[in-house]
N, C-alpha and C. Protein backbone atom coordinates (compact mmCIF):
# COMPACT_ATOMS: atom_id res chain seq x y z
N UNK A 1 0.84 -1.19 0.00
CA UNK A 1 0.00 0.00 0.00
C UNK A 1 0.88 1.24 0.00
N UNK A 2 0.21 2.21 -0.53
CA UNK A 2 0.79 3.55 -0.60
C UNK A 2 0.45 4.89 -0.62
N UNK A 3 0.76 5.28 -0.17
CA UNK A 3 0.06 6.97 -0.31
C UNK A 3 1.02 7.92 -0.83
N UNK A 4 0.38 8.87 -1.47
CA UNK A 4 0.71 9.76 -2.58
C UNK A 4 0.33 11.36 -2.34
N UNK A 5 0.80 12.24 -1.86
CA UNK A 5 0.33 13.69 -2.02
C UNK A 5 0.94 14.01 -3.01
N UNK A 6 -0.20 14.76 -3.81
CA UNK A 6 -0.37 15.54 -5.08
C UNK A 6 -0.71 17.04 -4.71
N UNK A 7 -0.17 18.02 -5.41
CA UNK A 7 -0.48 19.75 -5.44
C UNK A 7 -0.50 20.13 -6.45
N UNK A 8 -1.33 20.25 -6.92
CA UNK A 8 -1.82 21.06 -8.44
C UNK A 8 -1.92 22.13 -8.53
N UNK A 9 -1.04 22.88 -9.43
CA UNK A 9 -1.16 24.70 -9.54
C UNK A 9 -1.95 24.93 -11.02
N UNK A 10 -2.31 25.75 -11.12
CA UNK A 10 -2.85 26.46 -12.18
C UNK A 10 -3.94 26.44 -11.64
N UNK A 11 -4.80 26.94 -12.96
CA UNK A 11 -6.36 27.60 -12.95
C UNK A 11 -7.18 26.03 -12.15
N UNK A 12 -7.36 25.73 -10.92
CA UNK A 12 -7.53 24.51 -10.54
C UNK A 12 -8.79 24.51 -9.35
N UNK A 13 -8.76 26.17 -9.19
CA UNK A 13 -9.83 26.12 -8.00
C UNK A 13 -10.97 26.89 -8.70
N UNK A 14 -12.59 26.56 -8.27
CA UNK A 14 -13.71 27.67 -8.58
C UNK A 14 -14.16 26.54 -9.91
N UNK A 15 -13.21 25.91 -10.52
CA UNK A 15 -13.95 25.00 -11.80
C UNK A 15 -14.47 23.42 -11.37
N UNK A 16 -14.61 22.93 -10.29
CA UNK A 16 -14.72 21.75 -9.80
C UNK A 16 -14.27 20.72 -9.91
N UNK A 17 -13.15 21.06 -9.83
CA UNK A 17 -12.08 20.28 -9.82
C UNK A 17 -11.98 19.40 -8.68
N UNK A 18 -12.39 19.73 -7.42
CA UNK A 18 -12.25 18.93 -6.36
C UNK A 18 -13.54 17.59 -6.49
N UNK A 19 -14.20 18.27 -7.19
CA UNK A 19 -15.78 17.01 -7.36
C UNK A 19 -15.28 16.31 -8.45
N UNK A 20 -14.29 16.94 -9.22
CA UNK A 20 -13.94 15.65 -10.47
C UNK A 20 -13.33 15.08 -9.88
N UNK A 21 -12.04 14.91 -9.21
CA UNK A 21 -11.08 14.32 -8.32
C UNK A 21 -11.77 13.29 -7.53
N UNK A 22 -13.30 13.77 -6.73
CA UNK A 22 -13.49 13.27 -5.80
C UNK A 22 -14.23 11.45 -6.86
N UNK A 23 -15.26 12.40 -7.53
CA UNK A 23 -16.01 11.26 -8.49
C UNK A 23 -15.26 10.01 -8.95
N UNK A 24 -13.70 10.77 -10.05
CA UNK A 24 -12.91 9.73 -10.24
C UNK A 24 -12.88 8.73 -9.22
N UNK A 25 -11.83 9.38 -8.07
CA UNK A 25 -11.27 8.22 -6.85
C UNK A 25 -12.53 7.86 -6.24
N UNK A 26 -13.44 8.00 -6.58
CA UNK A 26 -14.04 7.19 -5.85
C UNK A 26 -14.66 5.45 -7.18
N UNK A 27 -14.34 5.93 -7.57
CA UNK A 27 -14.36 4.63 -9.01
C UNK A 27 -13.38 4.14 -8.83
N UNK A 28 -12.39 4.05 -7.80
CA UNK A 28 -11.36 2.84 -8.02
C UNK A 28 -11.32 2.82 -6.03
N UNK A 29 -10.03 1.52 -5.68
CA UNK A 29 -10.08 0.71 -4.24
C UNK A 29 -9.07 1.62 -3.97
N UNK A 30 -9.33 3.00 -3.92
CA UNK A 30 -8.22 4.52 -3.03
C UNK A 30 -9.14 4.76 -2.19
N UNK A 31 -8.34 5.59 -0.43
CA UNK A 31 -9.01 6.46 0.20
C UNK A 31 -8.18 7.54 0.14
N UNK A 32 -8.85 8.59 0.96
CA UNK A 32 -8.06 9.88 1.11
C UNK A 32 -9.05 10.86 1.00
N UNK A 33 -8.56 12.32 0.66
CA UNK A 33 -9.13 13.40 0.67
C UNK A 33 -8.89 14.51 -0.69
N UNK A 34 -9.72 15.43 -1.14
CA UNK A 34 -9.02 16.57 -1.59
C UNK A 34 -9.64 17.65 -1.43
N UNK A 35 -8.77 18.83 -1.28
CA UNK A 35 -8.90 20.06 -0.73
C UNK A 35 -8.81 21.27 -1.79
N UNK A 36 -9.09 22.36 -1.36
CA UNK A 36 -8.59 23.60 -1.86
C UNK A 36 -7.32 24.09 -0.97
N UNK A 37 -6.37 24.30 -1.24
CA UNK A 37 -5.18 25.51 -0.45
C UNK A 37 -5.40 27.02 -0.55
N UNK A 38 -5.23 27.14 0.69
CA UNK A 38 -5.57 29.09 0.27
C UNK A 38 -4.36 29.47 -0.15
N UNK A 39 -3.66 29.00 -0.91
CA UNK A 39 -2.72 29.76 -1.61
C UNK A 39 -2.62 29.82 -3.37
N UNK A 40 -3.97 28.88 -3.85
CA UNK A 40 -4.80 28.46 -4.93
C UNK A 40 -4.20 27.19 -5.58
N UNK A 41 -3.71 26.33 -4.83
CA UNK A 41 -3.39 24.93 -5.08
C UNK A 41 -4.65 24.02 -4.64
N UNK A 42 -4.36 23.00 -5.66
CA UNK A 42 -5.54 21.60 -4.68
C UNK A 42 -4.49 20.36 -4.27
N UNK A 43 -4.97 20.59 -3.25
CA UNK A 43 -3.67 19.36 -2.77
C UNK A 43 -5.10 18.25 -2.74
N UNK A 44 -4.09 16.84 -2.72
CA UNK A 44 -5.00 15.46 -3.27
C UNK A 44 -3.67 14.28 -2.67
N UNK A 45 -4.40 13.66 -1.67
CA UNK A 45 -3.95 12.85 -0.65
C UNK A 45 -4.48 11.36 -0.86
N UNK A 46 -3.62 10.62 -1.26
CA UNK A 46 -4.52 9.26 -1.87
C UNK A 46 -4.03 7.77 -1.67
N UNK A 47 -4.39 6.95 -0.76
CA UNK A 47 -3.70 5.97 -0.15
C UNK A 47 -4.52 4.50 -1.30
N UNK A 48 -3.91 3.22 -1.66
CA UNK A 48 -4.26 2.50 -2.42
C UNK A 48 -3.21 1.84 -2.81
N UNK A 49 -3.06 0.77 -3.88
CA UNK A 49 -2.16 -0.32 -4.52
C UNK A 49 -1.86 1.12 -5.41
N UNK A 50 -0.61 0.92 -5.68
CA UNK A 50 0.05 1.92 -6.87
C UNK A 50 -0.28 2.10 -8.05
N UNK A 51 -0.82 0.80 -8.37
CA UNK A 51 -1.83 0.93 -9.94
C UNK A 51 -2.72 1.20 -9.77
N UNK A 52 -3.70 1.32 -8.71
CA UNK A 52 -5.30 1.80 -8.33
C UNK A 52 -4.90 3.92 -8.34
N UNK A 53 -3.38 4.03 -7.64
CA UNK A 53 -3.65 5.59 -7.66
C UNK A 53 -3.04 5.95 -8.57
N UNK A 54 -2.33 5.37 -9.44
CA UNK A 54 -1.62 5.43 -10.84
C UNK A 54 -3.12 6.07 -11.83
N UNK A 55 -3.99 5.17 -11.88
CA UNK A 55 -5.52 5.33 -13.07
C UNK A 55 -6.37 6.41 -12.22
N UNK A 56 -6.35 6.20 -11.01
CA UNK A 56 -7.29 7.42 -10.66
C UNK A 56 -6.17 8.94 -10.62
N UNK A 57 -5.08 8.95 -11.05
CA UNK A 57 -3.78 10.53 -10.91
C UNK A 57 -4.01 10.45 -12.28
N UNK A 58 -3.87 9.62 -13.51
CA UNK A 58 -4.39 9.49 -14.97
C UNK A 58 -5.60 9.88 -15.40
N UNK A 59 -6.32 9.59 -14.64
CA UNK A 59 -8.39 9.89 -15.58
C UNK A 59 -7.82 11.72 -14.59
N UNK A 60 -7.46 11.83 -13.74
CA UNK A 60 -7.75 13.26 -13.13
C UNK A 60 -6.91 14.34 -14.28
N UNK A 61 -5.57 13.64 -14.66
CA UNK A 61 -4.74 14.47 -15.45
C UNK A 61 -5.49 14.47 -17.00
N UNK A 62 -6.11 13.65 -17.46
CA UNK A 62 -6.85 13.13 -18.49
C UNK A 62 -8.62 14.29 -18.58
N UNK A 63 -8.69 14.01 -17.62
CA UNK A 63 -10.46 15.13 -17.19
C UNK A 63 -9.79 16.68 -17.15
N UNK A 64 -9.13 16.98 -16.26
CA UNK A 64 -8.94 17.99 -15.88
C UNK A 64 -7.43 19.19 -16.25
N UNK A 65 -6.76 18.04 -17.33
CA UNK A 65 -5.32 18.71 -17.47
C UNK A 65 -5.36 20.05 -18.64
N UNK A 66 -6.46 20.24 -18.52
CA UNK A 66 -6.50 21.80 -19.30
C UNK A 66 -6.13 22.86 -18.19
N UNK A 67 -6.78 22.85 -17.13
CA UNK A 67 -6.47 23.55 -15.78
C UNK A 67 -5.29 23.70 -15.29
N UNK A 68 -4.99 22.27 -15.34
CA UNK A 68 -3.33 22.03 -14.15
C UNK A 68 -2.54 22.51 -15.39
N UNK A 69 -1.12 24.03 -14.37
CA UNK A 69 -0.40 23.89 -15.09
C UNK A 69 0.76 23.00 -14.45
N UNK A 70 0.58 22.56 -13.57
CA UNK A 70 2.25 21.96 -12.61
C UNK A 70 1.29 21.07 -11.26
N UNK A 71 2.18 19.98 -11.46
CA UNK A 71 2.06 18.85 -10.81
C UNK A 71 3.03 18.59 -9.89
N UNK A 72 2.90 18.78 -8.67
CA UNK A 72 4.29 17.97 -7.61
C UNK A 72 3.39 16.96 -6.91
N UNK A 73 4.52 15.66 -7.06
CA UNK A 73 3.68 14.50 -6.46
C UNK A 73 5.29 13.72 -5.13
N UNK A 74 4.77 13.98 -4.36
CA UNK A 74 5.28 12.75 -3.30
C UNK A 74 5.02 11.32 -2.25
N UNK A 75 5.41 10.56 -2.60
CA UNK A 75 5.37 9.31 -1.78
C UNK A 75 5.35 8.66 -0.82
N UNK A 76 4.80 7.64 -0.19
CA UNK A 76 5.52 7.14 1.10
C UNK A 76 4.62 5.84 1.39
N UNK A 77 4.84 5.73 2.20
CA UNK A 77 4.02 4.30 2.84
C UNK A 77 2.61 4.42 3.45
N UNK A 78 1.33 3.39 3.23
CA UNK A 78 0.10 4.43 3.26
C UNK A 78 0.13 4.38 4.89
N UNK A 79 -0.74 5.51 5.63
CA UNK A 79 -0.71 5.03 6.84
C UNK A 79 -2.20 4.57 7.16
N UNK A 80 -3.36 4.00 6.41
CA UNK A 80 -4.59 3.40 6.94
C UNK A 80 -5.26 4.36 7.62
N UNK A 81 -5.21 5.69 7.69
CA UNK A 81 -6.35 6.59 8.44
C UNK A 81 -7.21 6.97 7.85
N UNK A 82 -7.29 6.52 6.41
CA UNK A 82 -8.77 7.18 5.96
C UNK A 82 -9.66 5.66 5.71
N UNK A 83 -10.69 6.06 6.02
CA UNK A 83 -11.94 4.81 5.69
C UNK A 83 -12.66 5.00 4.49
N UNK A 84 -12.54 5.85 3.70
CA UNK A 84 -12.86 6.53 2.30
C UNK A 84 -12.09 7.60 1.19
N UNK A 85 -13.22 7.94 0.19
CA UNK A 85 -12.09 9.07 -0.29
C UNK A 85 -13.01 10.18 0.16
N UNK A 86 -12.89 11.64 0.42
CA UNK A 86 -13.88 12.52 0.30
C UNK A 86 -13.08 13.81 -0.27
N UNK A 87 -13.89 14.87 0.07
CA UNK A 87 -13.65 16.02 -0.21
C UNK A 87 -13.53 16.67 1.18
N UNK A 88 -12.28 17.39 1.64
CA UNK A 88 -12.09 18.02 2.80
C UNK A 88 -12.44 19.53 2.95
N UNK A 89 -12.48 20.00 3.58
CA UNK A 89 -12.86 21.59 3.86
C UNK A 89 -11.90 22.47 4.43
């Protein structure tokens, strides 16, 4: 298992981007969250098998990569605290 934080810059907030994100991951075996940043990033937190958050970071870059101009993604080991995916506040 693994988890993945993602931060997406560009035109990414106000277009629903967080409900596409959310819709995708929730079509595949990921939990986690995604947010707005008040600094106009969406950060996207996503724990799953590496090929489950591989297709759901793909259909999001695939739906939504007119928006994103820059992608930073980092790694690590998942830690099991989410029981779903949602949308955070």
């Amino acid at each position: 298992m693994e988890r993945r934080r993602v931060l997406y810059s560009g035109h990414v907030q106000g277009i629903g981007f967080r409900y596409t994100a959310h819709r995708i991951a929730r079509g595949f075996d990921v939990t986690g969250f995604v947010r707005n940043l008040d600094d106009g990033r969406v950060e996207l937190v996503v724990e799953g098998e590496a090929s489950e958050i591989d297709a759901v970071l793909e259909e999001i870059a695939d739906r939504m990569g007119q928006y994103i101009g820059k992608t930073l993604a980092t790694s690590g080991a998942a830690t099991g605290e989410f029981t779903r995916f949602d949308i955070s506040h």
